[in-house]
Protein backbone atom coordinates (compact mmCIF):
# COMPACT_ATOMS: atom_id res chain seq x y z
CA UNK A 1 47.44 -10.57 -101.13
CA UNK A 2 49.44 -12.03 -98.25
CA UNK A 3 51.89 -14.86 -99.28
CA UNK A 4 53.28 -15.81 -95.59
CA UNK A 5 51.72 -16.66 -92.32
CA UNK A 6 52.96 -17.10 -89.05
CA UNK A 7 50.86 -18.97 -86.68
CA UNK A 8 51.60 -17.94 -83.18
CA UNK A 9 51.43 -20.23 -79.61
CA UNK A 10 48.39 -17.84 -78.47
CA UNK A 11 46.19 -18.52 -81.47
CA UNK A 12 46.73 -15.70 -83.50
CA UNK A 13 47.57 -16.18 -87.11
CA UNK A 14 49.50 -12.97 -88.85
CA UNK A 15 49.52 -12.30 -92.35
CA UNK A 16 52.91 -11.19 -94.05
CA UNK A 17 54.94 -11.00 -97.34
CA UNK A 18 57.17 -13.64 -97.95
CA UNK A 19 61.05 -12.89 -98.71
CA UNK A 20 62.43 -16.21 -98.80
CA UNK A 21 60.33 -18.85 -99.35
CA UNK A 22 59.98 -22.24 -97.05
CA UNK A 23 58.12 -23.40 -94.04
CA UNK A 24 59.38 -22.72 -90.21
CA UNK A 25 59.14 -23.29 -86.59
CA UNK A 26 60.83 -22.27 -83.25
CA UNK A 27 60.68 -20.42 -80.11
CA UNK A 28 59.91 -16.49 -81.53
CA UNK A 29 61.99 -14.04 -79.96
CA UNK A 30 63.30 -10.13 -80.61
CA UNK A 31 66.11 -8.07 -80.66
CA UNK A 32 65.89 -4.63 -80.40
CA UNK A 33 69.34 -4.10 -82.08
CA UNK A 34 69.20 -2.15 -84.70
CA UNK A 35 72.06 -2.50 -86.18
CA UNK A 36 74.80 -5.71 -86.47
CA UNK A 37 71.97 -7.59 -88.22
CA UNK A 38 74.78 -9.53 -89.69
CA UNK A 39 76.30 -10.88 -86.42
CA UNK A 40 72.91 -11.30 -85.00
CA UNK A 41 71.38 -13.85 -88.04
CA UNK A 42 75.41 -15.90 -87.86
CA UNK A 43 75.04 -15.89 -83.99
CA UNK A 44 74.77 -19.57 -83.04
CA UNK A 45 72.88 -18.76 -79.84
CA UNK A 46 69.76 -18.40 -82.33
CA UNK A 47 69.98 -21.94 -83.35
CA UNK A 48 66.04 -23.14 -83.50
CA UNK A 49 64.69 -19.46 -83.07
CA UNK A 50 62.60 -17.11 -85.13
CA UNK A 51 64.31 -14.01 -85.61
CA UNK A 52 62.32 -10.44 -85.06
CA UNK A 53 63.80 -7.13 -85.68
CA UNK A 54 61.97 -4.33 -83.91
CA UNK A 55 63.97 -2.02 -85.69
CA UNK A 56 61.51 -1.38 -88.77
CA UNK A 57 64.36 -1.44 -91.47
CA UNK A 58 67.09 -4.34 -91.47
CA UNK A 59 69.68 -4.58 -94.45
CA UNK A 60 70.18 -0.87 -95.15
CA UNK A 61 74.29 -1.47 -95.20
CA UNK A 62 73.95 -4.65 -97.65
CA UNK A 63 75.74 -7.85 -96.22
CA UNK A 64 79.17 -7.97 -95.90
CA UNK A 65 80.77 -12.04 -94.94
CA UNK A 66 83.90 -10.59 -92.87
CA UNK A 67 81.11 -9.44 -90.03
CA UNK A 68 79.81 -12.91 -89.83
CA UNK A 69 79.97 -14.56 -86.29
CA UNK A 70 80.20 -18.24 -87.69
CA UNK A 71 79.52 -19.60 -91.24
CA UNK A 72 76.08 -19.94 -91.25
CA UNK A 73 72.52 -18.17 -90.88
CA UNK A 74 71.50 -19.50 -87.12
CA UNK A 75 67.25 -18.43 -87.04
CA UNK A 76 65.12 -20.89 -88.39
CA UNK A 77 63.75 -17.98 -89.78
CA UNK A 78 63.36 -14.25 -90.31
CA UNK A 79 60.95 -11.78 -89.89
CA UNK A 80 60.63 -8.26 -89.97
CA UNK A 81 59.25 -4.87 -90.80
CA UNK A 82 60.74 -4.41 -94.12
CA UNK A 83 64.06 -6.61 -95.08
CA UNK A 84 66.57 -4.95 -97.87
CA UNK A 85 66.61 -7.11 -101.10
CA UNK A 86 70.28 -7.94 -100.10
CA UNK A 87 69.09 -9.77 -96.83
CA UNK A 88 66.54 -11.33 -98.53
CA UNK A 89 68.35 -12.86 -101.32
CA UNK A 90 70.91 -13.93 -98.79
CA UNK A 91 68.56 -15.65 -96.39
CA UNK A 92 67.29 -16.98 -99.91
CA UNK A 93 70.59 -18.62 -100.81
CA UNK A 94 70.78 -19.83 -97.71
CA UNK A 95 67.52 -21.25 -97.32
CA UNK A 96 66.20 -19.31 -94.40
CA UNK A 97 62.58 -18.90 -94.31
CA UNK A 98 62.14 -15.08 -93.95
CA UNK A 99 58.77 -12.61 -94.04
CA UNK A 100 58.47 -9.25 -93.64
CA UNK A 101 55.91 -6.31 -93.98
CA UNK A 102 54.53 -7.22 -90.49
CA UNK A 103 53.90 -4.72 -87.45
CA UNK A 104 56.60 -5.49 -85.86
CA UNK A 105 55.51 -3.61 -82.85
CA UNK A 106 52.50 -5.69 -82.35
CA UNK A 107 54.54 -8.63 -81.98
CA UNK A 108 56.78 -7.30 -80.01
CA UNK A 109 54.45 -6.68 -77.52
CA UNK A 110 53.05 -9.65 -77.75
CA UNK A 111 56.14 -11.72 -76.71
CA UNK A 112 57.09 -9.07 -73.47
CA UNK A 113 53.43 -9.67 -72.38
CA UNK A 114 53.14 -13.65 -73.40
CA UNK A 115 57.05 -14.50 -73.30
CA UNK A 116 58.73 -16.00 -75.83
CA UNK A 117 56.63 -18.67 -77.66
CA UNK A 118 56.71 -21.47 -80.64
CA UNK A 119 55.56 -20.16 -84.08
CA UNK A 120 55.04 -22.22 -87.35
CA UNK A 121 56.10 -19.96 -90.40
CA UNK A 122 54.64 -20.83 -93.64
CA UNK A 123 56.26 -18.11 -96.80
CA UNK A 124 55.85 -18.52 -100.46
CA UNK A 125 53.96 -19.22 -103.46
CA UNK A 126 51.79 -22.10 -101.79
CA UNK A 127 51.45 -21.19 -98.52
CA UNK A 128 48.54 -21.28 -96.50
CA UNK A 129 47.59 -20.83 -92.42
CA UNK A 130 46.88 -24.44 -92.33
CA UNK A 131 50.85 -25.14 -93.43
CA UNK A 132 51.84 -22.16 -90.81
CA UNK A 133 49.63 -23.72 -88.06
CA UNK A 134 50.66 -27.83 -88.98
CA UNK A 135 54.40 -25.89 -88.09
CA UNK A 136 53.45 -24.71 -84.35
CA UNK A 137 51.59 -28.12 -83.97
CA UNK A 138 55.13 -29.90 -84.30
CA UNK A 139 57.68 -27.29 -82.59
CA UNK A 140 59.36 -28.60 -79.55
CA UNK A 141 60.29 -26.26 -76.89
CA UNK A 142 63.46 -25.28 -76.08
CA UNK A 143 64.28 -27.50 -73.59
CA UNK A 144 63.38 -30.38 -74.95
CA UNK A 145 65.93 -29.77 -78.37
CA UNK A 146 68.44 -31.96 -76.22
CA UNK A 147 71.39 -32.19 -78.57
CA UNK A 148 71.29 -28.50 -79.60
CA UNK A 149 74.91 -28.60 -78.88
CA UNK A 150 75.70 -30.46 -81.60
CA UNK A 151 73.98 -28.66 -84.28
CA UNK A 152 76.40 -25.66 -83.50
CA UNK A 153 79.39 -27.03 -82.54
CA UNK A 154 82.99 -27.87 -83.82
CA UNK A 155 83.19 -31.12 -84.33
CA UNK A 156 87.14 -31.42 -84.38
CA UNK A 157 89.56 -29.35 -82.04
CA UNK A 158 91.22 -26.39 -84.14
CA UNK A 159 93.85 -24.61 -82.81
CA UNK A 160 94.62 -21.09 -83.40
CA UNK A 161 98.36 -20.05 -82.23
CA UNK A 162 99.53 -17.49 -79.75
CA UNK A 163 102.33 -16.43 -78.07
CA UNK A 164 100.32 -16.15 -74.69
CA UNK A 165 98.07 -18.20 -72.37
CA UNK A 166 96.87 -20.78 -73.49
CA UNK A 167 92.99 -21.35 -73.83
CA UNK A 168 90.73 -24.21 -74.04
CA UNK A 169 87.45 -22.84 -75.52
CA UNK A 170 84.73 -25.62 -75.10
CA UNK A 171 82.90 -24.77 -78.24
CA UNK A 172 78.85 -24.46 -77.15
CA UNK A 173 77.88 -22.40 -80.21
CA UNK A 174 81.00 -20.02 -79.72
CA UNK A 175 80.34 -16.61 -81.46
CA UNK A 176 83.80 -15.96 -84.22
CA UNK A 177 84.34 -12.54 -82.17
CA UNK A 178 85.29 -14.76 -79.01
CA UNK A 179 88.17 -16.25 -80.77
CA UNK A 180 89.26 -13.08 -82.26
CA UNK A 181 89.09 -11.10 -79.11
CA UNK A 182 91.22 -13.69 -77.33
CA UNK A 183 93.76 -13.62 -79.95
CA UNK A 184 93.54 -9.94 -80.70
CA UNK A 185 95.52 -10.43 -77.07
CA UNK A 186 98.00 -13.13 -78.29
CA UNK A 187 96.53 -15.99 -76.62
CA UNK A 188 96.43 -19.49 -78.18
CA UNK A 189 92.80 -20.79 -78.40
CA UNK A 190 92.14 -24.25 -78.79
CA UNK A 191 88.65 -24.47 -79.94
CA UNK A 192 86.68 -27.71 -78.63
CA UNK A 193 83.76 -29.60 -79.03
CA UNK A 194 81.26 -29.23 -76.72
CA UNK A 195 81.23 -32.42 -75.03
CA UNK A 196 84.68 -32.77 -74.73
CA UNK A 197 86.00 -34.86 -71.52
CA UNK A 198 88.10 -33.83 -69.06
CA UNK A 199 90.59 -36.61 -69.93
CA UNK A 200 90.75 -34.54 -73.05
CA UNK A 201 91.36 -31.09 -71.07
CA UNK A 202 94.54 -32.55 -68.78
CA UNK A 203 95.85 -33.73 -72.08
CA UNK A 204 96.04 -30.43 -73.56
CA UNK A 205 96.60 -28.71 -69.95
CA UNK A 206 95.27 -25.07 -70.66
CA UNK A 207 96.15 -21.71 -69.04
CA UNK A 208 92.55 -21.88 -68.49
CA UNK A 209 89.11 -23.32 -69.54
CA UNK A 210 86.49 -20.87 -71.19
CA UNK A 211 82.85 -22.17 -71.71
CA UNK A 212 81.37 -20.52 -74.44
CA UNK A 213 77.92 -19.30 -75.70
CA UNK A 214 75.51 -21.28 -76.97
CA UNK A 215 72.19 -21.68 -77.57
CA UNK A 216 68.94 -23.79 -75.76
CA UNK A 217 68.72 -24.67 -72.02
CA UNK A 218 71.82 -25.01 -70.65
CA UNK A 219 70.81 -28.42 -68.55
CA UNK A 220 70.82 -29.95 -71.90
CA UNK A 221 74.56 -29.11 -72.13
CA UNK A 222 75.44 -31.80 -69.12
CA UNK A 223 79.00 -32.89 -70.72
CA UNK A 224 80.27 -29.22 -70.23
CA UNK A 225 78.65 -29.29 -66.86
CA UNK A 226 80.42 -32.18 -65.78
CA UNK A 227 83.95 -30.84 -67.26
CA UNK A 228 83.47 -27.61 -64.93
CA UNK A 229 82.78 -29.80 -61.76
CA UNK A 230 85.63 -32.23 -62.15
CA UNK A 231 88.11 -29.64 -63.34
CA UNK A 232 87.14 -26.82 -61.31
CA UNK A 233 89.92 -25.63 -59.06
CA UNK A 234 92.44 -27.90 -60.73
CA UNK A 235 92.03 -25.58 -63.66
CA UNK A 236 91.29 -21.54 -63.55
CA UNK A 237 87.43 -20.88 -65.43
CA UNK A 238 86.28 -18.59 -67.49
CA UNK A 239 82.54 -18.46 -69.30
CA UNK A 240 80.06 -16.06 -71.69
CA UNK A 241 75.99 -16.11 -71.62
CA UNK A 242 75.44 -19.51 -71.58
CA UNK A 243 78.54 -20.59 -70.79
CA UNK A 244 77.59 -18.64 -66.89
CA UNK A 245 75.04 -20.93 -66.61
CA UNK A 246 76.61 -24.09 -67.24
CA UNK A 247 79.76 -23.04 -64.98
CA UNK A 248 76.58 -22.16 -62.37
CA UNK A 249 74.96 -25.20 -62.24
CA UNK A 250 78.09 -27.01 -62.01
CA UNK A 251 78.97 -25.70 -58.84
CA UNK A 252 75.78 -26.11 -57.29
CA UNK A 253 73.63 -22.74 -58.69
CA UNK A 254 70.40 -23.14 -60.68
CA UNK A 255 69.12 -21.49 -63.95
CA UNK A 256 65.27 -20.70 -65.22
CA UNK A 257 63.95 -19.47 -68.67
CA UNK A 258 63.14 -15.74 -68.68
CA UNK A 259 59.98 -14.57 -70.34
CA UNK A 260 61.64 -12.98 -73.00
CA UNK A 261 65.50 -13.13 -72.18
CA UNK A 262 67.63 -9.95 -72.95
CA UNK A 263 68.32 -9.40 -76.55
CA UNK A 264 69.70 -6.44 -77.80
CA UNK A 265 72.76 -4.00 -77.87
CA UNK A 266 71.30 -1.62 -74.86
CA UNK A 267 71.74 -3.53 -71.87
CA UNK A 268 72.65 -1.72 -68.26
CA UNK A 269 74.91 -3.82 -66.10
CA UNK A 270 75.97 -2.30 -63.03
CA UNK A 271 79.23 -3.57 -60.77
CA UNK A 272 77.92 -4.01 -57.29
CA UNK A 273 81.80 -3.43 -56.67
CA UNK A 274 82.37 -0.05 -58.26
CA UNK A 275 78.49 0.63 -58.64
CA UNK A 276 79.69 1.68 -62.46
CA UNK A 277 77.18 0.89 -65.29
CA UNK A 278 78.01 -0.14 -68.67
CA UNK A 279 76.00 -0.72 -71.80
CA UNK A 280 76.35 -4.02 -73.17
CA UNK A 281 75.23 -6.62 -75.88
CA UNK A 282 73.18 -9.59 -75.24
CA UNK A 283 71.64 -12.43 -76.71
CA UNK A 284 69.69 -15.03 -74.02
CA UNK A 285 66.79 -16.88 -72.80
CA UNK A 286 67.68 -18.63 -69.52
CA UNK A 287 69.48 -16.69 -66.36
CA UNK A 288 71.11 -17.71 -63.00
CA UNK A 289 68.39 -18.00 -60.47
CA UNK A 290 70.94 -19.18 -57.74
CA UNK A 291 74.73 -18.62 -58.14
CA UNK A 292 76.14 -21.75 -55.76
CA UNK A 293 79.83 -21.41 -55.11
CA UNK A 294 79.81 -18.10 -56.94
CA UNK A 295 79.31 -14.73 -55.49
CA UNK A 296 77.05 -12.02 -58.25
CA UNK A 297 79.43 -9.30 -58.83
CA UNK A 298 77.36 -7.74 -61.55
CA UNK A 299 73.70 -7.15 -62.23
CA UNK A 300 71.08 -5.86 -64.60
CA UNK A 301 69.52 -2.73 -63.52
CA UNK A 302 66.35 -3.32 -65.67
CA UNK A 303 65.53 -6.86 -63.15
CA UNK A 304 68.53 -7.51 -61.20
CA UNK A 305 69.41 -10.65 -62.80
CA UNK A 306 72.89 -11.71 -62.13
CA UNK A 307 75.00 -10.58 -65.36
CA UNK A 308 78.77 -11.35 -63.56
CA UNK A 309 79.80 -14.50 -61.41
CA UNK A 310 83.21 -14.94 -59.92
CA UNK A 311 85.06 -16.72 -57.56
CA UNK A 312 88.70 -15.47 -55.97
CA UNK A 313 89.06 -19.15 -54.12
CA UNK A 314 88.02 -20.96 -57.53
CA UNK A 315 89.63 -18.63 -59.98
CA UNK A 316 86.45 -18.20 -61.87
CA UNK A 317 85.26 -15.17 -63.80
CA UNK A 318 82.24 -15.26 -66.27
CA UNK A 319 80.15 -13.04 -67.70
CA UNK A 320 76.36 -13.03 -68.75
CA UNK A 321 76.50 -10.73 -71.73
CA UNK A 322 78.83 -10.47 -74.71
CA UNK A 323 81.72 -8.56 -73.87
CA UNK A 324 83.42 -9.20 -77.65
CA UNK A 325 80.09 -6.89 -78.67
CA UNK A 326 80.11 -8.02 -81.69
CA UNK A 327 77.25 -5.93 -82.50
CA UNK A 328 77.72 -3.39 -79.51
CA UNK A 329 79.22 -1.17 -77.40
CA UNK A 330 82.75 -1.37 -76.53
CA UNK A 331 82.12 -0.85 -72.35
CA UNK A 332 83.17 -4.53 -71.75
CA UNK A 333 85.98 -5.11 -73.58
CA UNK A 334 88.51 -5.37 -70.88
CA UNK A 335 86.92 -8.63 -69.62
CA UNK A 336 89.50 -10.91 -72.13
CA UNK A 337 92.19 -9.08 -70.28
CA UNK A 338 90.95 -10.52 -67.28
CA UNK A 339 90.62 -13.63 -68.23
CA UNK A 340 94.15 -14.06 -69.41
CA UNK A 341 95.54 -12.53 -66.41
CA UNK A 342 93.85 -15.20 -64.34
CA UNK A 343 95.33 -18.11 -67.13
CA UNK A 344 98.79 -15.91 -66.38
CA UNK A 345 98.24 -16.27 -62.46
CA UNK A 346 97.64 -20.42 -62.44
CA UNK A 347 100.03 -22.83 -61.00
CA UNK A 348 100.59 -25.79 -62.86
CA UNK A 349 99.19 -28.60 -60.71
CA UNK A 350 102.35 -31.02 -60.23
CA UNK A 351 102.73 -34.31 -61.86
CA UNK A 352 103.40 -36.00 -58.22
């Protein structure tokens, strides 16, 4: 007998086993990872999202904490074709809803041919449809989760020394791998909150500002928008997934929800420069429909959306997909070098 339900946006109510008990809702979404299960569930960019895995096993290298992207399980909840006792238990201690022994595939093609859509989860002991379906009846959607931004992001500056450039990191649900990749390369990171000010930027006067990931719509995030349109050109910029789309629509681009986003470890990007492709890692729901100021240097070759911004006259290079790939392949690396050869190129603006 079924002990978990999920009630979907078209109707549909699917029967599964429950895993970790509790009651759910979000936007329901897939990755087609199928490995870095770890990363993916401590990703913040999953804040307010239910989790699918259309690889059929997840957990079969048990759970280890030094993969972890943050310090937290990010999905409202979980589901899958069959979960490993050691992800369930975890997602149990951590009080993550999660369900599995569900055809995976089914759903999967139900969100490419819907789009992503809100699901109530209901898993345990007493669950019934009617608790998965009173869920679905009181999910937002993801634009309307307004201060998403603070559910994933520092609330205090923390600083993380370097002998290099120096690095303001406005913390919009900032992945752990960020961090280390910068200072793998000796640069010192200060780690912000997310609606930090620019008064608070010229105080620390950065090498250069770096937006970060996140999760939600990124109009919702208008204090980092702001930051990038008073500081732009006074400051070099530098930005990841969502953090593209704020620095976008703060010089004068626009962004749109996808149907389904990109989520996954086998995404083609191809350089319009070099016409080289590269394999990359991504994790979003919203693209650049219109890049402003910026001129698209990259795209995807699966629907040309714009996966690479820059700007020689603004000194500002960002990137759509994770380049730390954290799951992923290692293509992409070299962007961090970029980055802190453009903090290396800036002049100091002068105190007269």
């Amino acid at each position: 007998m079924p002990d978990a339900y999920l009630a979907l946006e078209t109707g549909d109510v699917v029967e599964a086993r429950a895993r970790s008990p509790g009651r759910a809702q979000g936007e329901l979404v897939f990755t087609t990872a199928y490995t870095g299960y770890e990363e993916s569930l401590t990703d913040p960019s999953y804040e307010e999202q239910v989790l699918t895995f259309a690889y059929p096993l997840i957990g079969n290298y048990g759970v280890r904490t030094e993969r972890f992207e943050s310090d937290r399980v990010h999905p409202s909840s979980v589901v899958a074709r069959e979960l490993t006792d050691d992800v369930a238990d975890w997602l149990a201690a951590e009080g993550v809803p999660a369900v599995d022994h569900v055809d995976t595939r089914d759903l999967v093609l139900d969100i490419r041919e819907g789009g992503a859509m809100k699901v109530g989860i209901a898993a345990g002991p007493d669950a019934t449809p009617e608790a998965a379906k009173e869920e679905l009846a009181d999910c937002p959607g993801m634009s309307d989760i307004t201060d998403i931004g603070a559910q994933v992001s520092v609330t205090d500056p923390e600083h993380h020394p370097g002998s290099g450039p120096s690095v303001a990191l406005v913390d919009c649900g900032a992945k752990g791998s960020i961090v280390d990749s910068l200072t793998a390369r000796n640069a010192e990171v200060h780690v912000l909150p997310y609606d930090t000010t620019p008064a608070e930027v010229r105080d620390l006067d950065p090498d250069i500002v770096f937006v970060s990931n996140g999760p939600g719509d990124p109009e919702n995030f208008e204090a980092a928008e702001h930051l990038v349109a008073e500081l732009v050109g006074e400051y070099p910029f530098a930005g990841i997934c969502l953090g593209q789309q704020v620095v976008a629509n703060a010089l004068g681009g626009s962004t749109e929800k996808m149907a389904f986003g990109h989520r996954g470890v086998n995404q083609p990007v191809r350089d319009l420069r070099t016409d080289k492709v590269v394999m990359t890692t991504q994790n979003h729901g919203y693209t650049v429909a219109e890049p402003g100021d910026l001129d698209v240097t990259q795209v995807n070759v699966n629907d040309d959306t714009p996966e690479g911004l820059e700007s020689d006259e603004l000194d500002v290079i960002t990137r759509q997909y994770h380049p730390e790939a954290h799951p992923g392949p290692h293509d992409s690396l070299g962007f961090f070098d970029d980055v802190l050869d453009l903090a290396e190129s800036r002049t100091p603006v002068s105190a007269d």
